[in-house]
Protein backbone atom coordinates (compact mmCIF):
# COMPACT_ATOMS: atom_id res chain seq x y z
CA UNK A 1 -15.15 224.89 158.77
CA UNK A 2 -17.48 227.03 157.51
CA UNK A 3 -17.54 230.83 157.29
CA UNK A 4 -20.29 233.40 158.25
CA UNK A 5 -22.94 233.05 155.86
CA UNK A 6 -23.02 236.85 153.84
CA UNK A 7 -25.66 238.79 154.15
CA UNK A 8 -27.90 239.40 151.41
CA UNK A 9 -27.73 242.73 150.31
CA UNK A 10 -32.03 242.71 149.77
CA UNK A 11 -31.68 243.55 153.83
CA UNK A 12 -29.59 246.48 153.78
CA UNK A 13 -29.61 250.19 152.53
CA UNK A 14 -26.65 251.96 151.30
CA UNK A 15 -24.38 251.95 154.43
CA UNK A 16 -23.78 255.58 155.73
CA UNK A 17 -20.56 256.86 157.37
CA UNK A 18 -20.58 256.32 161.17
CA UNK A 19 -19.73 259.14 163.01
CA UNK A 20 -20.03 259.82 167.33
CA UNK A 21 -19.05 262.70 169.17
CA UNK A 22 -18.42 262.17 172.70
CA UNK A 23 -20.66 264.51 174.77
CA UNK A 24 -18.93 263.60 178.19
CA UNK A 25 -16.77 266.47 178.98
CA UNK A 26 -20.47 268.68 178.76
CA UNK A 27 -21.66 266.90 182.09
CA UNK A 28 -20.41 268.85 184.79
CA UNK A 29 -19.29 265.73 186.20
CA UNK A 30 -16.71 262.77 185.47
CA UNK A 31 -15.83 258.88 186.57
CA UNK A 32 -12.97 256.58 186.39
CA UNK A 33 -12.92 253.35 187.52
CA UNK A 34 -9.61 253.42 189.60
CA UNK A 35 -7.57 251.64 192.22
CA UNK A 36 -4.65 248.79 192.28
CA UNK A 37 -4.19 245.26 190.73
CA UNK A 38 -7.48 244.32 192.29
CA UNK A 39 -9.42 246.84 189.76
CA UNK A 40 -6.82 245.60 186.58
CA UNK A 41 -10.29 243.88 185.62
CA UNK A 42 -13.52 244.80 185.24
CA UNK A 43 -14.88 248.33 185.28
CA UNK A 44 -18.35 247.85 183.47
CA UNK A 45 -21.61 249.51 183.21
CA UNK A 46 -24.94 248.31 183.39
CA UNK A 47 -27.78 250.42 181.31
CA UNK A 48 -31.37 250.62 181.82
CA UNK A 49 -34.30 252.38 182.32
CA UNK A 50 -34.50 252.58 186.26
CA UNK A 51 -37.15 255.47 186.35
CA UNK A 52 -39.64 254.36 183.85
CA UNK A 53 -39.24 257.21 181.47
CA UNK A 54 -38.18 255.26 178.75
CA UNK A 55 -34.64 257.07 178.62
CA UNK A 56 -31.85 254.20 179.82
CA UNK A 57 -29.63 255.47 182.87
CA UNK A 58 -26.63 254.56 183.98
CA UNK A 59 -24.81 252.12 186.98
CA UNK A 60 -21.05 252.57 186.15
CA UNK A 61 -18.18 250.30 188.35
CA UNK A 62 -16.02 252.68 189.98
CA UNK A 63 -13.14 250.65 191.63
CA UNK A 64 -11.95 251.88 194.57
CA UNK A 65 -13.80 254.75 194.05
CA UNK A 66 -17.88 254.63 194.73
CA UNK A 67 -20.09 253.59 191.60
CA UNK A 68 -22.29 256.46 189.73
CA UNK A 69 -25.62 256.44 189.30
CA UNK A 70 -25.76 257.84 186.26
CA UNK A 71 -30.15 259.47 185.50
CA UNK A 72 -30.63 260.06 181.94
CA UNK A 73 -31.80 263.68 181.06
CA UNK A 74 -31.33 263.98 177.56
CA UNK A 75 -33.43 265.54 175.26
CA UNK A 76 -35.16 263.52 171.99
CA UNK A 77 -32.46 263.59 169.33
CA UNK A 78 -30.66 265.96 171.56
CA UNK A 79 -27.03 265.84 173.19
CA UNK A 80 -26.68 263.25 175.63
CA UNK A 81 -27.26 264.92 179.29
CA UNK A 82 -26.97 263.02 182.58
CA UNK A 83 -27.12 263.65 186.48
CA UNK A 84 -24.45 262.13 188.39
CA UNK A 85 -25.36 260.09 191.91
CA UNK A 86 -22.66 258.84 193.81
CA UNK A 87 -23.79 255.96 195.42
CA UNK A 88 -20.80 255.14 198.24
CA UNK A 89 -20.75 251.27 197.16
CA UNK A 90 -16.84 250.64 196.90
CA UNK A 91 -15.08 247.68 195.21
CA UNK A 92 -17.68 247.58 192.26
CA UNK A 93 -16.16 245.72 189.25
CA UNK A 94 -19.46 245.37 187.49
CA UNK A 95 -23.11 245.92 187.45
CA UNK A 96 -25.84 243.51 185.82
CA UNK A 97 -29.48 244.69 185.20
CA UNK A 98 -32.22 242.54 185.90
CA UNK A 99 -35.72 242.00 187.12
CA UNK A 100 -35.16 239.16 189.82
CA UNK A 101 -38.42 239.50 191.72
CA UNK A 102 -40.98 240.32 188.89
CA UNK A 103 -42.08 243.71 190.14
CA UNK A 104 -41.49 245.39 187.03
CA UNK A 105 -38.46 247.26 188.27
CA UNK A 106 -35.09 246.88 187.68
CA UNK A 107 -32.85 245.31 190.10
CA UNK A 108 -29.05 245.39 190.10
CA UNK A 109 -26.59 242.50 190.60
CA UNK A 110 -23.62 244.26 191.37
CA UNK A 111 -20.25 242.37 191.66
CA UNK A 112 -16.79 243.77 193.68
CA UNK A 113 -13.88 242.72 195.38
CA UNK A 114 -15.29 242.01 198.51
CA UNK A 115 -18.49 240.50 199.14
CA UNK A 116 -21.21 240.77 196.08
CA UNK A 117 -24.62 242.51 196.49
CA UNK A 118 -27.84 242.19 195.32
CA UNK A 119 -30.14 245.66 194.93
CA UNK A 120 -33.96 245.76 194.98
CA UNK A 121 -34.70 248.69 193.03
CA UNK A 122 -37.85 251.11 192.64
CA UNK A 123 -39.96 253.39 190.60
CA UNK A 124 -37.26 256.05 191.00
CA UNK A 125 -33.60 254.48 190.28
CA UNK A 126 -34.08 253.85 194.26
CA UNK A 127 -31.56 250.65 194.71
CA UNK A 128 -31.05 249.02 197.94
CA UNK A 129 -29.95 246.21 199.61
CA UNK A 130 -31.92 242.73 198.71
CA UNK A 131 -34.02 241.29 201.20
CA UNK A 132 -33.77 237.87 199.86
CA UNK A 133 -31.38 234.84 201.41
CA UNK A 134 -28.40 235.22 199.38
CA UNK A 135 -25.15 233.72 200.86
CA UNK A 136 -22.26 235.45 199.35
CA UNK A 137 -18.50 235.78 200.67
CA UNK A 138 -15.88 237.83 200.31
CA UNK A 139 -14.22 237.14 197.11
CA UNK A 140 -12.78 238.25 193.66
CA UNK A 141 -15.60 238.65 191.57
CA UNK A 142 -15.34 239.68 187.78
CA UNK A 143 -18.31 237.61 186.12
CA UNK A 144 -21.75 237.13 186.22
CA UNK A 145 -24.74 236.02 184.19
CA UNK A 146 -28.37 235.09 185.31
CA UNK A 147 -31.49 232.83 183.44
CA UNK A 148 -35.03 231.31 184.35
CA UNK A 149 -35.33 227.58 185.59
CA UNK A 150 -38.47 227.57 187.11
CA UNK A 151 -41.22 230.72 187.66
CA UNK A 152 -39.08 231.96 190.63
CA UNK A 153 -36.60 233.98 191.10
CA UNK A 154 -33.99 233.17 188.32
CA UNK A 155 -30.66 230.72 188.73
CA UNK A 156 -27.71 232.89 189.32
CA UNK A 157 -23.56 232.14 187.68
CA UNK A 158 -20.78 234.10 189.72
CA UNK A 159 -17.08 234.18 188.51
CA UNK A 160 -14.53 234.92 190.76
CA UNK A 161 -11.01 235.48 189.92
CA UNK A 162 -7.29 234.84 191.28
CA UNK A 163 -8.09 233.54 194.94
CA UNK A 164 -6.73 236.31 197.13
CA UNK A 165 -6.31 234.84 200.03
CA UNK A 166 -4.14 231.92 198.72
CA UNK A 167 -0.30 232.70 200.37
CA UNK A 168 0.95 231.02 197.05
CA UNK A 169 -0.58 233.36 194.36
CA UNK A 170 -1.49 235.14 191.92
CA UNK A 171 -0.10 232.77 189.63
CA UNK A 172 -1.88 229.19 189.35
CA UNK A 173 -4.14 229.90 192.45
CA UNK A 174 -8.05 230.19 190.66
CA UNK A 175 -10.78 230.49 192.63
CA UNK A 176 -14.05 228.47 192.34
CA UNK A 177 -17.12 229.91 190.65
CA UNK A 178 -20.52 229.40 191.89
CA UNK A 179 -24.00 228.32 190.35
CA UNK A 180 -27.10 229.67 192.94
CA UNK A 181 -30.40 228.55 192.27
CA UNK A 182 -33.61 229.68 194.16
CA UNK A 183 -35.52 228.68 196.75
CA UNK A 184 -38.48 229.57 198.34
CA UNK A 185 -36.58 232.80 200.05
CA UNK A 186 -34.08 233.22 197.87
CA UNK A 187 -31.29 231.21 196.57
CA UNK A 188 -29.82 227.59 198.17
CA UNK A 189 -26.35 227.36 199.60
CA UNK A 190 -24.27 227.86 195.92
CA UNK A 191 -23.03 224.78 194.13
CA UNK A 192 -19.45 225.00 193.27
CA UNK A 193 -18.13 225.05 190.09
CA UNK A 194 -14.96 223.56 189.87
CA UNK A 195 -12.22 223.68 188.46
CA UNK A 196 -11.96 227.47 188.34
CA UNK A 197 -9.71 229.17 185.62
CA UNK A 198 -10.18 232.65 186.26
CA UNK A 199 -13.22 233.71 184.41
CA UNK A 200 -13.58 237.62 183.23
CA UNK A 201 -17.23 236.92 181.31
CA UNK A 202 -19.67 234.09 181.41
CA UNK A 203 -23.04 233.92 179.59
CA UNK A 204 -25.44 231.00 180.20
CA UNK A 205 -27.02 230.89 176.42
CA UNK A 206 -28.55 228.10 174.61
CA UNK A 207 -26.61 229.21 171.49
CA UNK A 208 -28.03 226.30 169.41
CA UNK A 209 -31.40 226.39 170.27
CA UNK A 210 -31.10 222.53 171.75
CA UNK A 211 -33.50 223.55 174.68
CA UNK A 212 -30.67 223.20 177.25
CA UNK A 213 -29.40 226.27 178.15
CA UNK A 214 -25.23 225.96 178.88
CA UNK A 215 -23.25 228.34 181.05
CA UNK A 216 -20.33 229.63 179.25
CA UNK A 217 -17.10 230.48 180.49
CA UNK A 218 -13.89 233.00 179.27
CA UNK A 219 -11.24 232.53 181.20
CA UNK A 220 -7.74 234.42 181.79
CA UNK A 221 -4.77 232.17 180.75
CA UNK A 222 -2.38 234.90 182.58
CA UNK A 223 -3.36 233.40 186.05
CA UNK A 224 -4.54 229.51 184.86
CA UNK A 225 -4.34 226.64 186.90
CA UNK A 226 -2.36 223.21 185.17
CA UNK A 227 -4.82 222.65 182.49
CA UNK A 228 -6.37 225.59 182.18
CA UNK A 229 -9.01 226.92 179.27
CA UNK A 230 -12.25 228.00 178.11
CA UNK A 231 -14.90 226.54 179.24
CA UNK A 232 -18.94 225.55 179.35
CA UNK A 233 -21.21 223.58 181.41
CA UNK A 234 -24.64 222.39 180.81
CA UNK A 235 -27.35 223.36 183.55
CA UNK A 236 -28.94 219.90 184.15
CA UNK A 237 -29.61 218.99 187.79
CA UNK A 238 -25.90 218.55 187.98
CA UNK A 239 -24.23 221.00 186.29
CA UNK A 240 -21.19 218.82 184.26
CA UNK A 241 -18.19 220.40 182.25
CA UNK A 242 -18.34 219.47 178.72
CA UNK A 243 -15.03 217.63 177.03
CA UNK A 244 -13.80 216.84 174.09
CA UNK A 245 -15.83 213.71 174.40
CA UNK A 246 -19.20 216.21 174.19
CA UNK A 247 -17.69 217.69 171.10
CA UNK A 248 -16.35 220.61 172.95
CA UNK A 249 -13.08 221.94 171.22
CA UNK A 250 -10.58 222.95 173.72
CA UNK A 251 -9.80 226.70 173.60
CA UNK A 252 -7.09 228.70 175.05
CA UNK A 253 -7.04 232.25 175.64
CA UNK A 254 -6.73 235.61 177.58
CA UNK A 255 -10.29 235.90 177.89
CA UNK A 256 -12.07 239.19 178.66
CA UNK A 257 -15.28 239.53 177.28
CA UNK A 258 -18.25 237.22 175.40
CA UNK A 259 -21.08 238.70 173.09
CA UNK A 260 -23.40 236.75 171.24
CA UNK A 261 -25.01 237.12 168.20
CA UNK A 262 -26.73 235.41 164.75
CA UNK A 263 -24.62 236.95 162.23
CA UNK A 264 -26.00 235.23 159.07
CA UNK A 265 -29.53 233.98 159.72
CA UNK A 266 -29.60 230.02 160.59
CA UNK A 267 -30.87 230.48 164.17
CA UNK A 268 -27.56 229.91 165.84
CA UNK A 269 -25.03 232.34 167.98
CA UNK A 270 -21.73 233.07 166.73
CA UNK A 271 -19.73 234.00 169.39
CA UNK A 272 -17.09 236.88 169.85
CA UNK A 273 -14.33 236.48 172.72
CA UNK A 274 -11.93 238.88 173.79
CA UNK A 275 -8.44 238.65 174.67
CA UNK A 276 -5.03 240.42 174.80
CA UNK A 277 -3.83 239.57 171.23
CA UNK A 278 -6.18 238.07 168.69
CA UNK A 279 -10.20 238.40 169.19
CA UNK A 280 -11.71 235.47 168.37
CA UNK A 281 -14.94 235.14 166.32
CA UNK A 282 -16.29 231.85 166.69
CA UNK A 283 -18.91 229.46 164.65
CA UNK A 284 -20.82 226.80 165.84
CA UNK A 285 -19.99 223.74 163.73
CA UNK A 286 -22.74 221.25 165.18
CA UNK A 287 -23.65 220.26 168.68
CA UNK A 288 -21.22 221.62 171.09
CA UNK A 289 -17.99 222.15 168.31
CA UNK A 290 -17.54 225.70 168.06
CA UNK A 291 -14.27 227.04 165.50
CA UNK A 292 -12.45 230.47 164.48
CA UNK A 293 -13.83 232.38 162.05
CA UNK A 294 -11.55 232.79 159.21
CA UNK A 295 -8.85 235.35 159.53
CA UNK A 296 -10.18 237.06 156.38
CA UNK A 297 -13.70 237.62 157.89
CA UNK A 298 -12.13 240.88 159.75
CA UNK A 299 -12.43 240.33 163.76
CA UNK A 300 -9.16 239.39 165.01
CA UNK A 301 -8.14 243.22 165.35
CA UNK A 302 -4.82 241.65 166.76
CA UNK A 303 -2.88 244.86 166.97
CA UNK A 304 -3.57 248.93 167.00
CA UNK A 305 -4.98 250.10 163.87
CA UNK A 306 -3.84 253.86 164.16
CA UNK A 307 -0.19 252.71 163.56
CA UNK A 308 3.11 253.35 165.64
CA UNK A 309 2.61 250.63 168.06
CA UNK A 310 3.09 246.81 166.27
CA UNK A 311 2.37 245.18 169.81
CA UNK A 312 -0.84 242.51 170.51
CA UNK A 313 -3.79 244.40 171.81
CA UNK A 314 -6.15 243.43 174.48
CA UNK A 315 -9.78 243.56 173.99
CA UNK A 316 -12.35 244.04 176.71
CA UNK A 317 -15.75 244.51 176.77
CA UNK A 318 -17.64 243.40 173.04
CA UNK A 319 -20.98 243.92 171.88
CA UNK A 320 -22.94 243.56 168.57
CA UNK A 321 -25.40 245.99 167.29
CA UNK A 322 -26.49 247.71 164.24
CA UNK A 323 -24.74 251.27 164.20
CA UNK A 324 -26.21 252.30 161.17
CA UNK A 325 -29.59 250.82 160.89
CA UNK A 326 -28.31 249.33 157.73
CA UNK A 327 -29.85 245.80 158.28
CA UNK A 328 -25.97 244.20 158.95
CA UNK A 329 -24.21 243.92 162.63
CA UNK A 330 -21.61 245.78 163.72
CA UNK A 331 -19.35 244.97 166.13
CA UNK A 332 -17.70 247.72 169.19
CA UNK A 333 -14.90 246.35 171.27
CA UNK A 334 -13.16 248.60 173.95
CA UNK A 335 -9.33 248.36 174.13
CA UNK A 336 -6.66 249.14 176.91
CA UNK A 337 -3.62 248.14 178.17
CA UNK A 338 -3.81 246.16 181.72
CA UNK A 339 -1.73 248.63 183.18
CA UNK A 340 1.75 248.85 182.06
CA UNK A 341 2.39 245.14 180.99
CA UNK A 342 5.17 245.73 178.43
CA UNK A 343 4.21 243.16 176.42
CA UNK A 344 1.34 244.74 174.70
CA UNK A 345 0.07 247.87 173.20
CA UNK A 346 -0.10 251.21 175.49
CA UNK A 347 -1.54 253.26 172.75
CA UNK A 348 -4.92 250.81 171.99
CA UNK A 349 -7.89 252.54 170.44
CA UNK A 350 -11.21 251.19 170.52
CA UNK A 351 -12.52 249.02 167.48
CA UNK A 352 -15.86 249.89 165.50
CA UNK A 353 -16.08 247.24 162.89
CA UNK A 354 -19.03 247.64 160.47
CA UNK A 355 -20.76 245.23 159.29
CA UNK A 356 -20.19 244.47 154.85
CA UNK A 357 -22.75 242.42 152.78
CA UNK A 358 -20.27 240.31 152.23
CA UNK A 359 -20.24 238.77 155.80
CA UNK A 360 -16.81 240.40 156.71
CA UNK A 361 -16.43 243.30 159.14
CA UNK A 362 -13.95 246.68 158.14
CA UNK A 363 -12.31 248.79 160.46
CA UNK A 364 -13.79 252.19 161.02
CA UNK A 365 -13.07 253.33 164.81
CA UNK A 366 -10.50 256.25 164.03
CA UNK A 367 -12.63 257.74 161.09
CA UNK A 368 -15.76 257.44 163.53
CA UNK A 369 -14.26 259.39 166.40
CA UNK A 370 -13.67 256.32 168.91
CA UNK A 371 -10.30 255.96 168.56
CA UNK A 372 -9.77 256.69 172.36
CA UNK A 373 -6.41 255.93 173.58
CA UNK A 374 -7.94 255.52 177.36
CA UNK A 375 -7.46 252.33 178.68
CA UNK A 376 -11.34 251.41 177.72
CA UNK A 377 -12.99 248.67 180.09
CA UNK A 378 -16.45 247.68 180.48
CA UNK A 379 -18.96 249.70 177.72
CA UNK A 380 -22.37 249.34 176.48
CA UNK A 381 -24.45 249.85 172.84
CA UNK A 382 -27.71 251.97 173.42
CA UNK A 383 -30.15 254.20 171.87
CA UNK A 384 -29.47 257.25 175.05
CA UNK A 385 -31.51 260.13 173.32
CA UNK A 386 -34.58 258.25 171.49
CA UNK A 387 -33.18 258.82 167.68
CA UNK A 388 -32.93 255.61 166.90
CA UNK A 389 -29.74 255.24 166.48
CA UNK A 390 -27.34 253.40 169.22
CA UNK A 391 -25.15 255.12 170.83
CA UNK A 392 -21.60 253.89 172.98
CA UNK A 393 -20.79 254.56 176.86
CA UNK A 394 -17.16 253.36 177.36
CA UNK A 395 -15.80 253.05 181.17
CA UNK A 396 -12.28 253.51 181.23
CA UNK A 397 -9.39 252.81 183.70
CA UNK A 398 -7.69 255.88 185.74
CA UNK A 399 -9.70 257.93 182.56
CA UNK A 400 -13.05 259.58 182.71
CA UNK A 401 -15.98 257.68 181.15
CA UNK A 402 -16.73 258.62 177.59
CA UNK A 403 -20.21 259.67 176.43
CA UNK A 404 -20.59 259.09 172.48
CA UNK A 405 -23.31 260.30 170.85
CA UNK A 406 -24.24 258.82 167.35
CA UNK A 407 -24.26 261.75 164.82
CA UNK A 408 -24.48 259.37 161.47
CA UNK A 409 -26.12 260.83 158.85
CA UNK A 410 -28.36 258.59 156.14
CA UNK A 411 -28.83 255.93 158.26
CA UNK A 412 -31.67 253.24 157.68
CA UNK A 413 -34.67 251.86 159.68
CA UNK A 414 -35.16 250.68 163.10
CA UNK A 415 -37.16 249.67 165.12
CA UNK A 416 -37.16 247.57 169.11
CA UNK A 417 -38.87 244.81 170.48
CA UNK A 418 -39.63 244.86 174.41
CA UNK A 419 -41.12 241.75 175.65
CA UNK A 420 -42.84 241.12 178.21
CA UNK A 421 -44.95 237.59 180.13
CA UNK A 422 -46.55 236.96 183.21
CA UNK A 423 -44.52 235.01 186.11
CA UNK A 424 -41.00 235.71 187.42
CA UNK A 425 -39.35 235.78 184.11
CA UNK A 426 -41.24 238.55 182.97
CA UNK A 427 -38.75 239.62 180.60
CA UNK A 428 -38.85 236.49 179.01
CA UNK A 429 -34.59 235.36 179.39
CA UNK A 430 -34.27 232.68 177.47
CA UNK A 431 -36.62 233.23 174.46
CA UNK A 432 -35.72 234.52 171.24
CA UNK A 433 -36.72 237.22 169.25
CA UNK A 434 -37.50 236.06 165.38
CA UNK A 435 -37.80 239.01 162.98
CA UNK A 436 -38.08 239.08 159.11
CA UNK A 437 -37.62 241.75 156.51
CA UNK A 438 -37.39 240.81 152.78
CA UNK A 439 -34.33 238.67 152.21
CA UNK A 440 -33.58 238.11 155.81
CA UNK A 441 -34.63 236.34 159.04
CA UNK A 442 -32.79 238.12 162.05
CA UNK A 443 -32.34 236.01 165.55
CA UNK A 444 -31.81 237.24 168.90
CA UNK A 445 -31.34 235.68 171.97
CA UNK A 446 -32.46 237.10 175.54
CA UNK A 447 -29.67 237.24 177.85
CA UNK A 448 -27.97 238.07 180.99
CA UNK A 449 -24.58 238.38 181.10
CA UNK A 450 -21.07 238.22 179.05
CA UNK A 451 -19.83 241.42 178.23
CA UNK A 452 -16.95 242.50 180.59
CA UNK A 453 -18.10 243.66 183.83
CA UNK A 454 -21.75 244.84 182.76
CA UNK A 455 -24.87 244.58 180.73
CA UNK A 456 -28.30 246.39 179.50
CA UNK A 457 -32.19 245.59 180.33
CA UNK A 458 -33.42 247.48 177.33
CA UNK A 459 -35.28 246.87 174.30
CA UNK A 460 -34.12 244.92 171.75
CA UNK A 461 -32.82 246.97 168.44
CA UNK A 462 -32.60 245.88 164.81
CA UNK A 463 -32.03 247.91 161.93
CA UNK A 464 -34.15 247.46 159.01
CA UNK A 465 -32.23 249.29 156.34
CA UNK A 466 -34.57 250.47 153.38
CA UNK A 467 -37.52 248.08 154.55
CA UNK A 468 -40.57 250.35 156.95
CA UNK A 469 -41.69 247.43 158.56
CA UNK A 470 -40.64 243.94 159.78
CA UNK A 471 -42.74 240.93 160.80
CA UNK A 472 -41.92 239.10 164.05
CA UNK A 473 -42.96 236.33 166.41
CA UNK A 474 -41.80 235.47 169.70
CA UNK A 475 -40.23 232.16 170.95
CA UNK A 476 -41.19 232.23 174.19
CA UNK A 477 -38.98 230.48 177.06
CA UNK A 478 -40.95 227.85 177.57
CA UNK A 479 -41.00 226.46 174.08
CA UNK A 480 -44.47 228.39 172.61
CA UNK A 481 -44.21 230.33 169.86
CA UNK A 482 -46.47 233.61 169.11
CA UNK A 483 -48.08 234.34 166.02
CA UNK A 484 -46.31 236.51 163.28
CA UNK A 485 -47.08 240.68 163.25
CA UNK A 486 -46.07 243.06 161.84
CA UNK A 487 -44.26 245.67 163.10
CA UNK A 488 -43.74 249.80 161.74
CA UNK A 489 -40.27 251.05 162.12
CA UNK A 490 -39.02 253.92 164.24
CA UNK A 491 -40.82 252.75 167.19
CA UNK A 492 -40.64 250.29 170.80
CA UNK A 493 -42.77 247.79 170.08
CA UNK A 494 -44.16 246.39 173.57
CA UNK A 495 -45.18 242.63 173.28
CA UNK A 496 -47.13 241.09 176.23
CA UNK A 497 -47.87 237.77 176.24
């Protein structure tokens, strides 16, 4: 097996000490995702800019209590400042952001317990209910992710949990997920995906660049059918389950949460999955073989790092991004106990693990200030107050959301990329994002989905480190590739095809 490729060091500045202050107990106004077993799982958030001012906003799961509507008012380089909304939708485990109908707005896919919804938004954060045929039911639903077939509206995954209405259950009693793809007024009757295993994240990626995208599956082993595990699916006409026979290694796990990313350069997605004990960093060894990372690279994070409490942690949500602009990924995963399963930490801070030249990741979460012992959930990596620097919303269970606001001092260069192309993908899901700096080539896929009950429709951020510039191209969805430009650092970069 082979390890993450290290970094070359050309690509990076001297690292500076993160640091975040959490600026949530200033808002006049506070959420928790609440309510019984049914709300154990999810609790995400879903970030974007709903009101065109370029400042991202907020759509955070509240449980059995109503989602927020969370409008950005912060000032440049200022505290983080937001207006509360309640919006009266109950149920919400997560929120996905997403353009479905081309109209340069942001729509919302939001999951629950209960039958999903689909929200036509505005120029004003206005979100309401869909006009478009979508048949939904009422069911467990605690995953989601979303791509481009055609120039339609895009093909839409839904992952639904234990089946509730099974006399048997919880135990052993799945439900099916569903694959919808459009029609001319929305989506066809759903195809089911079967066999369910419980699913708390699913991403449909095309990690290797093959030009088939594949729908990705975590799964939670504490409710598993008989054979039970991770699994993925390719999105041909049929949708079929991949095997051991594909390649596929068979994985087992208390899966929470998926993020994606090219850690070293070669145009391929490691991929980071959550789970109550060890996380697990994976590495795409050919085709459809993905393996652990090596212990020693840093990710596992099996157990509490502040001490006094030696049992497995369980990871949520998990997302890359570079919280120093030093050039190198970092990685943020929120932590929390279920609820009181005995059997696992109670006292579980989050992890911040920075990025080393070295290809390995260090531990810095207490020394940062995000050593919350909340039960974190769902959470999110943005730049909230246009400095550049990306800051951390973390949703929490029966605890009020946490605001942190990146103070870091000596940090490198950024800068984002915000595509944009003419049809119904107009945010181009499914292309890739090739940038280049001296000594490095940086990757990045366009997604929706993974995570742990949310996402973001933002611009894309890279750090640069020392370098003021960065050239890039585009590789568009349907296979053509832009020309190289360059690009200055410290700004959005808009690029229209």
């Amino acid at each position: 097996m082979r390890s993450v490729l290290p970094l070359l060091c050309a690509a990076a500045s001297a690292s500076a000490q993160p640091s975040f202050v959490d600026d949530a107990p200033t808002q006049g106004w506070s959420h928790d995702y609440t309510g019984g077993w049914e709300h154990f799982v999810g609790g995400g958030v879903a970030v974007m800019d709903c009101d065109g001012d370029t400042r991202p906003d907020l759509f955070l799961a509240g449980g059995a209590d109503p989602a927020t509507l969370a409008r950005n008012r912060s000032e440049p380089g200022g505290a983080l400042l937001f207006e509360a909304e309640p919006t009266g939708i109950v149920g919400v485990t997560g929120a996905w952001p997403l353009d479905i109908d081309a109209d340069g707005h942001i729509d919302l896919a939001v999951m629950r317990a209960g039958e999903n919804i689909l929200l036509e938004g505005d120029a004003d954060c206005g979100f309401a209910p869909a006009p478009w045929t979508f048949d939904t039911a009422d069911r467990w639903s605690t995953a989601f992710s979303a791509t481009w077939e055609g120039n339609g509206f895009p093909t839409l995954a839904i992952g639904n949990y234990v089946d509730r209405s099974d006399p048997d259950g919880p135990f052993g009693t799945c439900d099916s997920n569903f694959l919808y793809r459009p029609d001319a007024e929305g989506w066809a009757a759903p195809l089911q995906l079967d066999p369910g295993f419980c699913p708390l994240s699913m991403l449909i990626s095309d990690p290797v660049r093959s030009g088939t995208p594949m729908l990705r599956l975590s799964n939670d082993r504490h409710y598993y059918v008989r054979e039970g595990a991770e699994q993925m699916w390719t999105l041909e006409a049929e949708p079929r389950l991949l095997t051991e026979a594909d390649g596929w290694q068979r994985h087992m796990l208390w899966g929470m949460g998926i993020a994606s990313r090219d850690l070293d350069g070669d145009g391929t997605q490691e991929i980071m999955l959550t789970s109550m004990g060890d996380q697990r960093l994976q590495i795409n060894e050919g085709g459809a073989r993905w393996g652990d990372a090596p212990f020693a690279t840093g990710t596992a994070s099996q157990r509490p790092y502040t001490g006094g409490d030696g049992r497995p942690s369980t990871g949520w949500h998990a997302e890359f991004g570079d919280i120093d602009n030093d050039g190198r990924d970092d990685l943020f995963i929120a932590k929390g106990n279920v609820d009181q399963m005995p059997d696992a930490a109670m006292r579980d801070p989050n992890n911040l693990l920075m990025g080393r030249d070295d290809g390995t990741f260090a531990e810095q979460g207490e020394s940062a200030g995000l050593a919350s012992m909340a039960r974190g959930r769902g959470a999110a990596l943005a730049d909230l107050n246009a400095d550049g620097m990306l800051d951390i919303v973390v949703v929490n269970r029966r605890a009020p959301v946490e605001l942190y606001r990146n103070t870091s001092v000596g940090t490198g260069h950024w800068l984002a990329v915000d595509p944009r192309q003419p049809g119904g993908n107009a945010r181009a899901v499914g292309g890739w994002i090739e940038l280049r700096t001296p000594g490095r080539t940086y990757w990045r896929e366009i997604t929706v989905g993974g995570g742990h009950g949310g996402g973001q429709a933002l611009p894309h951020h890279f750090g640069l480190g020392r370098h003021e510039a960065a050239e890039m191209r585009m590789h568009w969805p349907d296979g053509a590739i832009s020309d190289w430009r360059e690009l200055s650092s410290g700004a959005v970069h808009r690029i229209t095809r």
